[in-house]
Protein backbone atom coordinates (compact mmCIF):
# COMPACT_ATOMS: atom_id res chain seq x y z
CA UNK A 1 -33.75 -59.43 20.46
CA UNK A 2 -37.02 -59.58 18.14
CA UNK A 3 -38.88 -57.80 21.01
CA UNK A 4 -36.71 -54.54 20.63
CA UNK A 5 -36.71 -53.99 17.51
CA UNK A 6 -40.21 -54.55 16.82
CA UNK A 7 -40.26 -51.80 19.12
CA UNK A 8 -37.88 -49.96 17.10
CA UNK A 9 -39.98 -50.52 13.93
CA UNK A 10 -43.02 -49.01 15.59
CA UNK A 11 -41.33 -45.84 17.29
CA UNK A 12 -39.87 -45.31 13.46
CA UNK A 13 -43.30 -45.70 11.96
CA UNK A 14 -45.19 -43.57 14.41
CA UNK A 15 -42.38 -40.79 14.06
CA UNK A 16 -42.83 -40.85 9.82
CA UNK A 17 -47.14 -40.71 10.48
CA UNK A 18 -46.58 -37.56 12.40
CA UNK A 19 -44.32 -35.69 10.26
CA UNK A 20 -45.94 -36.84 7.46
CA UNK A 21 -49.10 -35.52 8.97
CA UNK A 22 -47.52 -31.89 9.45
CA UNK A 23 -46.24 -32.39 6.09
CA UNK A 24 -49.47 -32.18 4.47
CA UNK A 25 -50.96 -29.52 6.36
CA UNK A 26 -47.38 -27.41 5.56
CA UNK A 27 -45.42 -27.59 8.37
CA UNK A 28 -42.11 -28.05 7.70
CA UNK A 29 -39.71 -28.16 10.12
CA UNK A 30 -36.76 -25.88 9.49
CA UNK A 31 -33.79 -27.70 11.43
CA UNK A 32 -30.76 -30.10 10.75
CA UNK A 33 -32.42 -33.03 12.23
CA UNK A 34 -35.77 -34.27 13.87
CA UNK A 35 -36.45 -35.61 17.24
CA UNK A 36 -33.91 -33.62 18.89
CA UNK A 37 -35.41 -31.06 22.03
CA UNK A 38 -35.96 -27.94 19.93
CA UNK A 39 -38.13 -30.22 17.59
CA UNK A 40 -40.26 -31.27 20.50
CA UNK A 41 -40.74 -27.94 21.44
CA UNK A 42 -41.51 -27.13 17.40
CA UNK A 43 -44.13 -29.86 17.99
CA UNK A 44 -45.39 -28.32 21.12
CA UNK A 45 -45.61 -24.89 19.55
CA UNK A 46 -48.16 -26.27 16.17
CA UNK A 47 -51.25 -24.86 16.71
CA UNK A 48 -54.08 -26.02 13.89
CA UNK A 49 -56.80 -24.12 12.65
CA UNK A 50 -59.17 -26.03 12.59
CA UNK A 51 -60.66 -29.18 15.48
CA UNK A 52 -60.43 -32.16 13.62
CA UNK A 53 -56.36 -31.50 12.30
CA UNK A 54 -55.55 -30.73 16.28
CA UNK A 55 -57.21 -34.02 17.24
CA UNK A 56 -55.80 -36.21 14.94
CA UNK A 57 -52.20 -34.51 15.56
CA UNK A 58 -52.75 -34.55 18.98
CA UNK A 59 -52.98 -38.34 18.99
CA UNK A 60 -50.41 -38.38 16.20
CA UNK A 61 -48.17 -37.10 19.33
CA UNK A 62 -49.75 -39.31 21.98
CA UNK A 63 -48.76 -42.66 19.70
CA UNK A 64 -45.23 -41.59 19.50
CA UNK A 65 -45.01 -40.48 23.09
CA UNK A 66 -46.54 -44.25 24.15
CA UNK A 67 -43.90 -45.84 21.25
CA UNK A 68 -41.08 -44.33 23.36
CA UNK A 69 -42.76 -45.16 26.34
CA UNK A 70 -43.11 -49.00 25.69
CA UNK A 71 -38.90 -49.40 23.93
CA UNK A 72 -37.51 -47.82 27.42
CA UNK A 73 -39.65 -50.34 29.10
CA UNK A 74 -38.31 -52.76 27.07
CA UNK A 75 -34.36 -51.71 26.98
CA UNK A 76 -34.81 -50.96 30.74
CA UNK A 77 -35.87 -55.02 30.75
CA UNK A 78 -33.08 -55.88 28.84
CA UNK A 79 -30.59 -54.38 31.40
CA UNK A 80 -30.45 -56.71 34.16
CA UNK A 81 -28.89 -58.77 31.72
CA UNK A 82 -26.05 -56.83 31.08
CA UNK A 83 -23.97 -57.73 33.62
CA UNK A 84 -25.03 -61.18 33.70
CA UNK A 85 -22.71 -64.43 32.30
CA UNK A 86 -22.37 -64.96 29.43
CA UNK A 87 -23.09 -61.20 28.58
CA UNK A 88 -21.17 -59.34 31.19
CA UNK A 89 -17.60 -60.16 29.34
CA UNK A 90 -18.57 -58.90 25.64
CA UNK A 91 -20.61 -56.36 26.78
CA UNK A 92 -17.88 -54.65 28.79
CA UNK A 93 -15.55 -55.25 25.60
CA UNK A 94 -17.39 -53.79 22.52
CA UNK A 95 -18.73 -50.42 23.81
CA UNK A 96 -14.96 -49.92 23.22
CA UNK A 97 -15.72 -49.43 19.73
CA UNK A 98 -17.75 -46.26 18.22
CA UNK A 99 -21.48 -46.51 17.76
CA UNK A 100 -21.76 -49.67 20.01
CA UNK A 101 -23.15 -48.76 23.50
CA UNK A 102 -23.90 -51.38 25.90
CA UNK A 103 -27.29 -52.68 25.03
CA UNK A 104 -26.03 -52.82 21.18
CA UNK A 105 -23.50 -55.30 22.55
CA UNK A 106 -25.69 -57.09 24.43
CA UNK A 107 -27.85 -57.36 21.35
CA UNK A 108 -24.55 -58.27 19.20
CA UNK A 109 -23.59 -61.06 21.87
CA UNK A 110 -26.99 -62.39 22.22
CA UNK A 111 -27.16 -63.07 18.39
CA UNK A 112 -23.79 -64.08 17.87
CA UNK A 113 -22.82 -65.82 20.57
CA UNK A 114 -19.65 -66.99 19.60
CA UNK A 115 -18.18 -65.09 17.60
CA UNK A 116 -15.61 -68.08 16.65
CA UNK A 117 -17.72 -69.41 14.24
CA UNK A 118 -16.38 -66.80 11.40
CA UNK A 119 -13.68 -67.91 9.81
CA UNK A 120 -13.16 -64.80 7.86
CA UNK A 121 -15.14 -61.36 7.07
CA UNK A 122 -16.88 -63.10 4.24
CA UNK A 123 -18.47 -65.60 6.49
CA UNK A 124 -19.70 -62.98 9.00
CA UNK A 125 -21.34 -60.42 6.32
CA UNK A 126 -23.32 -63.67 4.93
CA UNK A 127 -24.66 -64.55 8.39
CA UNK A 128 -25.72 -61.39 8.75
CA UNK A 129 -26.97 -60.52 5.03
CA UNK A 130 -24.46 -57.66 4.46
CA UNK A 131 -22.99 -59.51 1.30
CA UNK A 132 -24.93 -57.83 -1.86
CA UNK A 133 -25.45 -59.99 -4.86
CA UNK A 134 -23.76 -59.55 -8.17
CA UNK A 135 -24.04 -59.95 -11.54
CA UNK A 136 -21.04 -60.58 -14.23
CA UNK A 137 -20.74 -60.32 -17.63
CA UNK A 138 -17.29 -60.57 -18.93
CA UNK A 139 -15.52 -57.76 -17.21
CA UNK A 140 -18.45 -56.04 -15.98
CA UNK A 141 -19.52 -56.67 -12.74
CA UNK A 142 -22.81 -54.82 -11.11
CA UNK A 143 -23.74 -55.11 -7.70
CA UNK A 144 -27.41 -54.97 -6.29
CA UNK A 145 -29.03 -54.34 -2.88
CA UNK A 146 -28.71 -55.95 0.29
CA UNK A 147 -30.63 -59.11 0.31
CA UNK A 148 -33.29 -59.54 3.19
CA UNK A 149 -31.72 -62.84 4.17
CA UNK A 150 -29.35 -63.40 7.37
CA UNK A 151 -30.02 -62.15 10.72
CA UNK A 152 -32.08 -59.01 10.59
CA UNK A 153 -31.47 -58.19 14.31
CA UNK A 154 -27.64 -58.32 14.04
CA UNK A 155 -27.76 -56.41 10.83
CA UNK A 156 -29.80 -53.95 12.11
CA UNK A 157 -27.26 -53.23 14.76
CA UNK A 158 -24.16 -53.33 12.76
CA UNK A 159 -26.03 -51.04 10.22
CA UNK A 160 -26.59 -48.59 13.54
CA UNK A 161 -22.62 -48.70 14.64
CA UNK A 162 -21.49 -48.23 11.22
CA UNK A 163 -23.34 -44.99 11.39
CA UNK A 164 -20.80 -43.56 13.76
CA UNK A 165 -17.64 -44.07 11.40
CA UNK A 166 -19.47 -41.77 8.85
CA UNK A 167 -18.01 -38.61 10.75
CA UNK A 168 -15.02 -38.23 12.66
CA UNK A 169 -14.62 -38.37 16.48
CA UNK A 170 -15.47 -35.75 18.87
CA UNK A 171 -12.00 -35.41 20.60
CA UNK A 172 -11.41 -32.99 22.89
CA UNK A 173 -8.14 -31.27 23.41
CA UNK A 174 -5.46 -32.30 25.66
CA UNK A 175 -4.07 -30.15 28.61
CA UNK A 176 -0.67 -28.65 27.47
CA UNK A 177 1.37 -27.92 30.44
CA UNK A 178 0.58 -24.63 31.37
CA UNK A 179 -2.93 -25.93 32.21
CA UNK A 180 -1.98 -28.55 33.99
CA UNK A 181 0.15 -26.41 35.85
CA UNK A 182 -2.55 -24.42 36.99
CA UNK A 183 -4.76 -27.17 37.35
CA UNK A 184 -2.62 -28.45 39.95
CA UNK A 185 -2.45 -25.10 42.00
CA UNK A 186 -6.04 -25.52 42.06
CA UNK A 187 -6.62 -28.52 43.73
CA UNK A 188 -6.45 -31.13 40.84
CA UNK A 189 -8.96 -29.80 38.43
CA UNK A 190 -7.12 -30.56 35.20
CA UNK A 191 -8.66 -33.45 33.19
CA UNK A 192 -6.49 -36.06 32.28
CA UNK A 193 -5.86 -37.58 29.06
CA UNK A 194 -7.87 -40.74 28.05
CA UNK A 195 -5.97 -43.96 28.39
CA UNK A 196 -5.29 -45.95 26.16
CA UNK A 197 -7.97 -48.54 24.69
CA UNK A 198 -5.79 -52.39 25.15
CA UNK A 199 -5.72 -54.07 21.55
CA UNK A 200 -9.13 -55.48 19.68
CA UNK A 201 -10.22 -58.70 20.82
CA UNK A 202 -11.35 -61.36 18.57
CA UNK A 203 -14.86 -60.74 18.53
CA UNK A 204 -14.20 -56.68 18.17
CA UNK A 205 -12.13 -58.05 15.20
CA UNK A 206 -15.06 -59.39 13.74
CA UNK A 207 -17.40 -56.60 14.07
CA UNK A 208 -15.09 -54.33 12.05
CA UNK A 209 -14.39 -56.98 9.51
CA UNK A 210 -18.32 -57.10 8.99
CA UNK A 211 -18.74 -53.16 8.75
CA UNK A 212 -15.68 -53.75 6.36
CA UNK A 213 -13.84 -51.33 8.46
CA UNK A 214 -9.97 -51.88 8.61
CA UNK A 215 -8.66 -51.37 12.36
CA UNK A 216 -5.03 -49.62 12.73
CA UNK A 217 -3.54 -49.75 16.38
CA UNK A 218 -3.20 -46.05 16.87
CA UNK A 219 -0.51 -46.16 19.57
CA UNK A 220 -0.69 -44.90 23.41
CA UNK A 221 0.16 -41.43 22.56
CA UNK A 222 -1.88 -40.60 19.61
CA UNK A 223 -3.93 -38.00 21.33
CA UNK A 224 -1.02 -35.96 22.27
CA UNK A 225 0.54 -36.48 18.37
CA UNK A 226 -2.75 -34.64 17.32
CA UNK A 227 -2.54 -31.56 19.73
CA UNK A 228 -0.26 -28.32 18.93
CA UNK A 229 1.55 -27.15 21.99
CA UNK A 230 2.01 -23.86 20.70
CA UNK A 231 -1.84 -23.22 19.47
CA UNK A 232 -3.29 -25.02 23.07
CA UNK A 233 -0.73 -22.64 24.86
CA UNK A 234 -1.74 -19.43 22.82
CA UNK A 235 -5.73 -20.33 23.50
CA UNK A 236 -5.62 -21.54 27.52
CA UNK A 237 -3.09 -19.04 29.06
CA UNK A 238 -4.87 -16.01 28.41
CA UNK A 239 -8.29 -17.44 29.57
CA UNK A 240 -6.24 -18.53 32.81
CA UNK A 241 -4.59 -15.01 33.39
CA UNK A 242 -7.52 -13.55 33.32
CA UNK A 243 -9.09 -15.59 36.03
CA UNK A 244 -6.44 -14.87 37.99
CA UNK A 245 -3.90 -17.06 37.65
CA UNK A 246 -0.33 -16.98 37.41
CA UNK A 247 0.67 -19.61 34.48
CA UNK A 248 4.39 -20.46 33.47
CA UNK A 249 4.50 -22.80 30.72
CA UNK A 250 8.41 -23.19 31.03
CA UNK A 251 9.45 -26.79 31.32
CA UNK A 252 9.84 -27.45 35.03
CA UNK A 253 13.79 -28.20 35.50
């Protein structure tokens, strides 16, 4: 996948030109992160003083805008092979793991291939350059950078997922049964809890072992471990009551 992220590399660069463009001629965006839709609309809203800054940020915008423009062409290329042999398997298989959405599988698969060929999590982090050097002296033992050496595709992408595990999950809260009481008088609106993810394959196994991530099967019911009955009861049955409903959270006998 050399094509995409070339196209990555450019997007990236043409972002940095532009704010380091607005930069200089102090505009300084205000918010927790870039690139989002109220920093497009930031953009939108610049208005220079003089002809020659609006030109040049104008077309500052337009590169961008034709960076984008050219990686969706390219991913959008790239997706009539995801359900394709010998992609379709791993590709349904990995998105099962945090930061890792289905072209980043394909791009992990397409790289790897087969992902027997590690014997252990040592052997994987060298193919992909994730193993820093070091330096000893006696007892003292200092590390240095990554080396630029490996696959720079694959690293790139397991670099991406291991993004993810910085922060914890979004999860959601599970219906207690009051709501799903209610839920059920109304036709079946209730969400149901997720199921249960089946057990890492080998090449899942792999992936964490290279983001030196340690996997721990959580069991089926560890969503409903982390929920309170009493505090889900206490928040949901006085937003139901007050649309109307009737809710009785005694256990049904």
């Amino acid at each position: 996948m050399p094509g995409r992220g070339d196209a990555v590399e450019d997007l990236t660069r043409a972002k940095n030109r532009l704010a380091h463009f607005l930069l200089r001629h102090g505009r300084v965006w205000q918010g927790p992160t870039t690139w989002t839709f109220k920093y497009r609309y930031w953009l939108g809203d610049q208005n220079l003083d003089e002809a020659a800054p609006t030109t040049a940020f104008a077309r500052y915008r337009a590169i961008v805008e034709c960076r984008e423009a050219e990686l969706e062409a390219l991913e959008a290329d790239l997706a009539c092979y995801l359900d394709e042999e010998p992609f379709a398997t791993p590709v349904r298989r990995l998105p099962a793991h945090r930061g890792v959405d289905r072209l980043g599988a394909l791009v992990l698969q397409a790289e790897v291939c087969d992902w027997r060929r590690f014997a252990n999590s040592a052997a994987a982090g060298a193919f992909c350059g994730l193993v820093p050097p070091g330096y000893s002296s006696g007892e003292k033992v200092q590390r240095g950078s990554l080396p630029h050496a490996g696959n720079a595709d694959l690293r790139r992408q397991l670099i991406e997922s291991a993004w993810a595990y910085t922060t914890g999950p979004s999860l959601g809260p599970v219906p207690g049964p009051g709501q799903a009481q209610a839920g059920a008088r109304r036709g079946g609106g209730c969400h149901r809890p997720r199921a249960h993810r089946p057990p890492l394959r080998r090449d899942g196994r792999v992936v964490l072992m290279a983001l030196r991530i340690t996997y721990a099967d959580l069991g089926p019911d560890y969503f409903q471990r982390r929920v309170d009955p009493e505090r889900e009861r206490a928040h949901l049955v006085p937003r139901l009551e007050a649309l109307g409903y009737s809710v009785n959270t005694r256990p049904a006998a």
